[in-house]
Protein backbone atom coordinates (compact mmCIF):
# COMPACT_ATOMS: atom_id res chain seq x y z
CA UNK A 1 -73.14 27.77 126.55
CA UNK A 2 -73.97 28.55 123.06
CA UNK A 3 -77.30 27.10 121.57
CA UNK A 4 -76.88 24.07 119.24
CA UNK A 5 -78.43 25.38 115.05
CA UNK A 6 -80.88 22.06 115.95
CA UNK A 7 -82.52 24.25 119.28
CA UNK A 8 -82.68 27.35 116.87
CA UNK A 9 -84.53 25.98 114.59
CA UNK A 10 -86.83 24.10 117.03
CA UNK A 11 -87.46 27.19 118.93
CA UNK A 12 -88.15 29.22 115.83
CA UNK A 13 -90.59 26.41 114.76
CA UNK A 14 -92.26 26.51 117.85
CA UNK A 15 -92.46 30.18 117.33
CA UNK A 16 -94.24 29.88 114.24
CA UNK A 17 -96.53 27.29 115.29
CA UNK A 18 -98.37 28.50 117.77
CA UNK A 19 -98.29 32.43 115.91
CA UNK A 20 -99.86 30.54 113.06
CA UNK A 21 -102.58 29.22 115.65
CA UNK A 22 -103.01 33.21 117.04
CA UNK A 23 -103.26 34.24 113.62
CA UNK A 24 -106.17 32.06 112.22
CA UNK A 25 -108.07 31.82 115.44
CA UNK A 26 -108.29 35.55 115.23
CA UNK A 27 -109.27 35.81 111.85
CA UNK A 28 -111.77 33.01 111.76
CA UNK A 29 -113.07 35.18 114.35
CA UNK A 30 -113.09 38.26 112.11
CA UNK A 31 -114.44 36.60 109.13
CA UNK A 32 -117.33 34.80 110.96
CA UNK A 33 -119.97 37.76 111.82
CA UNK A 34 -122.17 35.15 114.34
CA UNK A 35 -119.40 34.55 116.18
CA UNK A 36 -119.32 35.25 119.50
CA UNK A 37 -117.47 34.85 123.18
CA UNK A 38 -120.85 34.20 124.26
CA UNK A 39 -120.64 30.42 124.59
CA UNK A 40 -117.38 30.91 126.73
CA UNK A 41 -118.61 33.51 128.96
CA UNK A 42 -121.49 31.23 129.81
CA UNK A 43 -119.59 27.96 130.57
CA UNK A 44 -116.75 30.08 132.54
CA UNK A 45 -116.41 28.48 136.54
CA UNK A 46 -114.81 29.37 139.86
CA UNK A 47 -113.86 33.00 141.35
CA UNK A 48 -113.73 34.49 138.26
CA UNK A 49 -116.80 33.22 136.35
CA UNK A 50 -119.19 36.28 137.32
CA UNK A 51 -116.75 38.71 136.08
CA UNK A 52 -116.59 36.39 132.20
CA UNK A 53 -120.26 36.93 132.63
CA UNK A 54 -120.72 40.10 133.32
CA UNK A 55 -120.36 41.92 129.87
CA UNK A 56 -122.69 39.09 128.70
CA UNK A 57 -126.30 40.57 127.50
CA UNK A 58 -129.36 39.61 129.44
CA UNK A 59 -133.01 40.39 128.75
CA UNK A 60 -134.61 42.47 131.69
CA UNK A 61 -131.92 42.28 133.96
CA UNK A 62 -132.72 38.71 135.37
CA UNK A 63 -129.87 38.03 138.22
CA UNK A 64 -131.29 41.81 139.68
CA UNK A 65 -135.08 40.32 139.75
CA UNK A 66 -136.33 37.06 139.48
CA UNK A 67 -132.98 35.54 139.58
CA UNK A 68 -131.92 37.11 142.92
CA UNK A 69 -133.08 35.03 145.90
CA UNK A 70 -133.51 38.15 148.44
CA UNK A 71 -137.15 36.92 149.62
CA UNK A 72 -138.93 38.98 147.74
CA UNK A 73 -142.58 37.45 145.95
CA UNK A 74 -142.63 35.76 143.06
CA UNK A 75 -144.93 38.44 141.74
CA UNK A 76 -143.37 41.30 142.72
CA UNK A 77 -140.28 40.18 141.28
CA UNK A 78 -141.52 39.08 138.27
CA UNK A 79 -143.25 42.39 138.03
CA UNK A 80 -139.65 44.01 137.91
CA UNK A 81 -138.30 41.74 135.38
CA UNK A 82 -141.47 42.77 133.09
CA UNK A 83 -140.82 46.53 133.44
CA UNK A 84 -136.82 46.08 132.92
CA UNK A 85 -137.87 44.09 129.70
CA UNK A 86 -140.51 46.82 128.42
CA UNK A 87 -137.68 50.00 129.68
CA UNK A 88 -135.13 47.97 127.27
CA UNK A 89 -137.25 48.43 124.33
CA UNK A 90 -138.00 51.78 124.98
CA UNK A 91 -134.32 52.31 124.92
CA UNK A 92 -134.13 50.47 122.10
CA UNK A 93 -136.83 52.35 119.85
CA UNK A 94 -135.37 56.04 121.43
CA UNK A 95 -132.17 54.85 120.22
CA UNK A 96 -133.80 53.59 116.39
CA UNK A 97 -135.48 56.92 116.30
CA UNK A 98 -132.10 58.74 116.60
CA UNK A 99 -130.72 57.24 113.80
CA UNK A 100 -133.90 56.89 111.78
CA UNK A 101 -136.04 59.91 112.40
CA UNK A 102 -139.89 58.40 112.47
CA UNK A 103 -142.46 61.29 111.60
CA UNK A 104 -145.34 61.43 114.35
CA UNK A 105 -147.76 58.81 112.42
CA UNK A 106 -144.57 55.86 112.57
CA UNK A 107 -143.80 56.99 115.76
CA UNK A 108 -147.67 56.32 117.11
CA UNK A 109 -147.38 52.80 115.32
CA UNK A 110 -144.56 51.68 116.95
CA UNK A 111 -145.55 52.77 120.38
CA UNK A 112 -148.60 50.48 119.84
CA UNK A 113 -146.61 47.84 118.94
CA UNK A 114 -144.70 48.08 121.93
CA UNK A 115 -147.43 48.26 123.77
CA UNK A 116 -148.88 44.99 122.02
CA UNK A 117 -145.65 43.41 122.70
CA UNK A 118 -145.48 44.20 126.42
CA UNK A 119 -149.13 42.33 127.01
CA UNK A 120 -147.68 39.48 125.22
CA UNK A 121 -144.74 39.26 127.70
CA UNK A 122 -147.42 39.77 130.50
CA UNK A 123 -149.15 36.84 129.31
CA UNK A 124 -145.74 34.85 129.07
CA UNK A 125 -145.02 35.10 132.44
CA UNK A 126 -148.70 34.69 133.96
CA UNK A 127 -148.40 31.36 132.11
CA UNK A 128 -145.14 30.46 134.21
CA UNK A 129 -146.87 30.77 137.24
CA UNK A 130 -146.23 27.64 139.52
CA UNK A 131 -142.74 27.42 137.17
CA UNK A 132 -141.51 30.66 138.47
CA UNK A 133 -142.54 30.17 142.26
CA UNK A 134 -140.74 26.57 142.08
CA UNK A 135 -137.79 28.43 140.27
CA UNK A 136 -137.15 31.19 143.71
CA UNK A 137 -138.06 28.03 145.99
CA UNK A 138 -135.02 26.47 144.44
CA UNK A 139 -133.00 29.48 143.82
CA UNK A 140 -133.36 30.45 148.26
CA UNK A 141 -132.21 27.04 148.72
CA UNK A 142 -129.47 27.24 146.64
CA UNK A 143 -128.29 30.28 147.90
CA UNK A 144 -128.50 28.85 151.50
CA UNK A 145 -126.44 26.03 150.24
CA UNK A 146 -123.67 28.39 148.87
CA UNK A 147 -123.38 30.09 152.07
CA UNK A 148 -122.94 26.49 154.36
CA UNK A 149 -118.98 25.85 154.33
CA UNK A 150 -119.61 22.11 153.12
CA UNK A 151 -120.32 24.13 149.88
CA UNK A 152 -116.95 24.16 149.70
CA UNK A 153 -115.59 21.55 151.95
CA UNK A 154 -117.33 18.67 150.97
CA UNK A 155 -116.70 17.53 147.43
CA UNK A 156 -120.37 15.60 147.11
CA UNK A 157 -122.01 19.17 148.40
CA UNK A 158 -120.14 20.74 145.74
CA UNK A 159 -121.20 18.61 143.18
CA UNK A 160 -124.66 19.03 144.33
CA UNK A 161 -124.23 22.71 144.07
CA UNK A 162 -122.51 22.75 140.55
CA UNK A 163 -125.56 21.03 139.45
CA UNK A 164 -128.44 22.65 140.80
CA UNK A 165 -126.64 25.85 139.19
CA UNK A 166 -126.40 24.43 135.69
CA UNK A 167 -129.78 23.52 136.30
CA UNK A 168 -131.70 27.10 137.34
CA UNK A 169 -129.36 29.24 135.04
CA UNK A 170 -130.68 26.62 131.64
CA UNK A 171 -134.33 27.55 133.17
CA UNK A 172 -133.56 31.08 133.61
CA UNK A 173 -131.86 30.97 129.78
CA UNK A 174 -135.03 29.35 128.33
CA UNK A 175 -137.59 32.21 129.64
CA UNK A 176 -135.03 34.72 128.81
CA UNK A 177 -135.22 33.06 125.50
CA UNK A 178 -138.97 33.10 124.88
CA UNK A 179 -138.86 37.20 126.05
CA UNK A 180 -136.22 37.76 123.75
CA UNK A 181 -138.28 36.38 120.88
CA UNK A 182 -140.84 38.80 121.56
CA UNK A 183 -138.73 41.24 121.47
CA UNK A 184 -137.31 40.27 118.14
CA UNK A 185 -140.80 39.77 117.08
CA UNK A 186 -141.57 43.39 117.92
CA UNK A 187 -137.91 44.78 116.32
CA UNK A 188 -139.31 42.91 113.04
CA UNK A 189 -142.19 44.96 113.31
CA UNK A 190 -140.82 48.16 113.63
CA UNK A 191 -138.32 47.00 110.35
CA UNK A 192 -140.89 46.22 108.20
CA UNK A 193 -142.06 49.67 106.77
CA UNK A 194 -138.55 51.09 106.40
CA UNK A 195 -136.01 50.75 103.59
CA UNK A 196 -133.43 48.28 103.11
CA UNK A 197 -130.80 50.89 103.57
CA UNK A 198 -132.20 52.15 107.12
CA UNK A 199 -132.60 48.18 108.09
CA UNK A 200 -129.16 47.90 107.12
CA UNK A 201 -127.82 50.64 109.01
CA UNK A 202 -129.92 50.07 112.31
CA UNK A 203 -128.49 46.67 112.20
CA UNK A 204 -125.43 47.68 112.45
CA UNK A 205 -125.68 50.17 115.15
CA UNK A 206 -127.57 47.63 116.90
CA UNK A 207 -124.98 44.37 116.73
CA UNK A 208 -121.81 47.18 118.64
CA UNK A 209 -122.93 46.37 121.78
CA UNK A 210 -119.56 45.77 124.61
CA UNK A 211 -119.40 42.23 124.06
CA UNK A 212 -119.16 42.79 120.37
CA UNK A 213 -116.52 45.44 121.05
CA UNK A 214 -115.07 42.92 123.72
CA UNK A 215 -114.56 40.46 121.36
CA UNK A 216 -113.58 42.40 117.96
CA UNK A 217 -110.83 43.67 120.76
CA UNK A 218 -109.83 40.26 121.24
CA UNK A 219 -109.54 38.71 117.40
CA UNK A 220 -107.87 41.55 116.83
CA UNK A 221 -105.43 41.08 119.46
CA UNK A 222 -105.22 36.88 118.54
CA UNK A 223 -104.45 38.57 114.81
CA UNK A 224 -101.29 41.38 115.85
CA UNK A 225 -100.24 38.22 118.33
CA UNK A 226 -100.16 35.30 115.81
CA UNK A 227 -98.61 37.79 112.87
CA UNK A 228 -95.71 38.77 114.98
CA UNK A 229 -94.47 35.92 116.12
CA UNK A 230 -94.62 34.66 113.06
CA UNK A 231 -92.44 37.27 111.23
CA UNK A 232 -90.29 37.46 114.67
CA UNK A 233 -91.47 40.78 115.60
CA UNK A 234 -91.11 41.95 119.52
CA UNK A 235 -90.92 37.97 120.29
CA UNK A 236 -90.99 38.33 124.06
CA UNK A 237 -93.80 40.83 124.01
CA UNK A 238 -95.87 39.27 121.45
CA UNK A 239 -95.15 35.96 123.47
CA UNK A 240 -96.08 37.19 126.87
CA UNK A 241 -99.48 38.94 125.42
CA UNK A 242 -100.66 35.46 124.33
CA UNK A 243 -99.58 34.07 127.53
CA UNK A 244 -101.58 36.22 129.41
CA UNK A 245 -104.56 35.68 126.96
CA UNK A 246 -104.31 32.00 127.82
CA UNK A 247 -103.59 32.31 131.54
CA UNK A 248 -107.27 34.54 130.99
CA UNK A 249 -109.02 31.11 128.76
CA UNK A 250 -107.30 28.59 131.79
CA UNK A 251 -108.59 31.11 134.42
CA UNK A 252 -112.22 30.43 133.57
CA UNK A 253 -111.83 26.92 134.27
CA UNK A 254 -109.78 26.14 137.54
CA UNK A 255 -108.92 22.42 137.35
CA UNK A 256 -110.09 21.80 141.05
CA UNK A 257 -113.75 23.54 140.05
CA UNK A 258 -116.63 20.75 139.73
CA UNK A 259 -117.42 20.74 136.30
CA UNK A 260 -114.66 22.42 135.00
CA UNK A 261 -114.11 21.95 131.07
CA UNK A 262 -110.26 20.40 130.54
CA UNK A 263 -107.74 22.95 129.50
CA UNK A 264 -104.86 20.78 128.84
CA UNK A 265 -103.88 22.43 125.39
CA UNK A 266 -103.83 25.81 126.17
CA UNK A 267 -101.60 24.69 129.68
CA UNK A 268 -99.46 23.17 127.11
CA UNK A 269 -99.53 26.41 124.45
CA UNK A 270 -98.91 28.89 127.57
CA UNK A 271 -96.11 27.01 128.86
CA UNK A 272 -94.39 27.13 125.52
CA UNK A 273 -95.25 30.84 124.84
CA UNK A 274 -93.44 31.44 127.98
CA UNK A 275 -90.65 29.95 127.09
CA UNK A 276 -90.26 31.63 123.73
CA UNK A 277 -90.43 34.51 125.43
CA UNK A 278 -87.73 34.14 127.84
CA UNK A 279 -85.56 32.74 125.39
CA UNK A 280 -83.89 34.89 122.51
CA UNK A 281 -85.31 32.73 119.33
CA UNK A 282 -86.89 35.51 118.33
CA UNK A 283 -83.78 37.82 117.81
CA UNK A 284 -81.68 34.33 116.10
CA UNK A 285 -84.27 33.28 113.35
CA UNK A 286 -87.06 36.44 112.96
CA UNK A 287 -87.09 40.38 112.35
CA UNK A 288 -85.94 40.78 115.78
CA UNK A 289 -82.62 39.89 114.32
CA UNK A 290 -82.44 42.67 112.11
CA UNK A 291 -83.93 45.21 114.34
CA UNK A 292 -80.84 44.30 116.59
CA UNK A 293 -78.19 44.04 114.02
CA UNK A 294 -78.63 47.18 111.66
CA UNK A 295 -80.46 49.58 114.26
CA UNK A 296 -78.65 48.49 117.02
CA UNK A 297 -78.83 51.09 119.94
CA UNK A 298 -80.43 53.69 118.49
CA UNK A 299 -83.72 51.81 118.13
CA UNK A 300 -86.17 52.04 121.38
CA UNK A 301 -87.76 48.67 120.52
CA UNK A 302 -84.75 46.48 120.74
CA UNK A 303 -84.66 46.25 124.07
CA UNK A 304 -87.33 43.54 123.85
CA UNK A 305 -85.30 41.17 121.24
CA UNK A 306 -81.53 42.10 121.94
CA UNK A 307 -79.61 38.71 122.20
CA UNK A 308 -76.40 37.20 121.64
CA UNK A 309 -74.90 36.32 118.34
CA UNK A 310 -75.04 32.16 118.02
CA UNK A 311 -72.11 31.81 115.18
């Protein structure tokens, strides 16, 4: 059964819809340098969500020490959460100093002003105090809770866990928050006596850390994805590389998952990048169709967009 010139054109359409979506996604991405997959990492649910959050940055290493409920004292994990914090900016000022040399006198500064730094995160979390012990109280229990099958079972219990998650990780983000100000505080420091070429190049160095990688990787990716499909290029390929990006975005929030955000457009987009992909509109109505036609055999990539003439 040959396709009908109305299904053609609807397919191609559809084609060049959703590559047009791909390609300004991506380079809205690209063009905005704030943006970030941080937001979506954070909110991500179900099996998966630790590994969506585990390129995600976090000051001193909290799930490892204060946010780990394995019994130990408030004090002596807080006490490892203060020396992953300090250990961080030493790395950080070892790695400024290897890309702007500091002569011994700068170097003696800025080791104060560590040092000045790390008192004022000492003080920060003395003044949590009965916060912190309230915060592992909660955390034990919540890990208990995880571990009872009614966790998972019973759809009230799972509600109740959901919540109490939301609700320690937003604490957890908000003293994170107040040490990474210090820290910023301290980097502004160290800035201040050096030129605006050297502040320009350490912040450079310093915003390529893997999730910035991660996600250049990805806008990139949304980019090559949207432009192909548009021009017709390696439909099925192109077609099945954004389905597998959106099976990744639908992934991080499993419909049965309390609290799970809706994904109902990208089900929709996926299901139609599917299609395209196992149907030939790529070779009727885009380059695929020359590829086939005037390189015929002798081209490797035609494989991937050989179809059957429509006339």
């Amino acid at each position: 059964m040959r396709p009908t010139l109305l299904a053609v054109a609807a397919l191609a359409f559809l084609r060049i819809v959703i590559g047009l979506h791909f390609f300004l996604e991506g380079m809205s991405h690209l063009r905005d340098p704030g943006w970030s997959s941080a937001g979506f990492r954070k909110a991500a649910v179900g099996p998966l969500a630790n590994f969506y959050r585990a390129p995600l940055p976090e000051t001193g290493d909290w799930s490892a020490t204060l946010g780990k409920a394995d019994g130990r004292p408030v004090a002596e994990a807080a006490e490892a959460w203060k020396r992953n914090v300090v250990a961080a900016w030493r790395l950080a000022l070892a790695e400024r100093q290897r890309i702007v040399p500091l002569d011994a006198a700068a170097r003696e500064v800025a080791e104060r002003q560590l040092a000045t730094a790390a008192q004022e995160l000492d003080g920060f979390v003395r003044g949590l105090g009965e916060d912190l012990a309230e915060y592992r109280l909660q955390s034990e229990r919540l890990a208990a809770m995880e571990q009872s099958p009614t966790a998972t079972e019973v759809p009230f219990v799972r509600d109740r866990v959901a919540k109490k998650r939301r609700e320690l990780a937003a604490q957890a983000s908000g003293w994170m928050k107040d040490a990474e100000a210090i820290g910023t505080r301290l980097v502004a420091d160290w800035d201040s006596p050096l030129s605006a070429a050297d502040r320009l190049q350490l912040g450079r160095e310093a915003a390529r850390t893997p999730l910035w990688k991660a996600d250049r990787f990805v806008s990139w990716a949304l980019v090559t994805i949207g432009a192909c499909l548009v021009v017709g290029f390696l439909v099925p390929f192109h077609a099945m590389g954004g389905a597998c990006f959106l099976a990744s975005v639908v992934a991080s929030q499993p419909f049965w998952v309390p609290g799970a955000q809706a994904t109902y457009d990208q089900w929709v987009e996926l299901a139609a990048l599917l299609a395209i992909a196992s149907l030939p509109s790529g070779g009727w109505s885009g380059l695929d169709f020359f590829l086939n036609k005037y390189l015929g055999r002798w081209c490797p990539l035609t494989g991937c967009c050989r179809t059957e003439d429509i006339g």
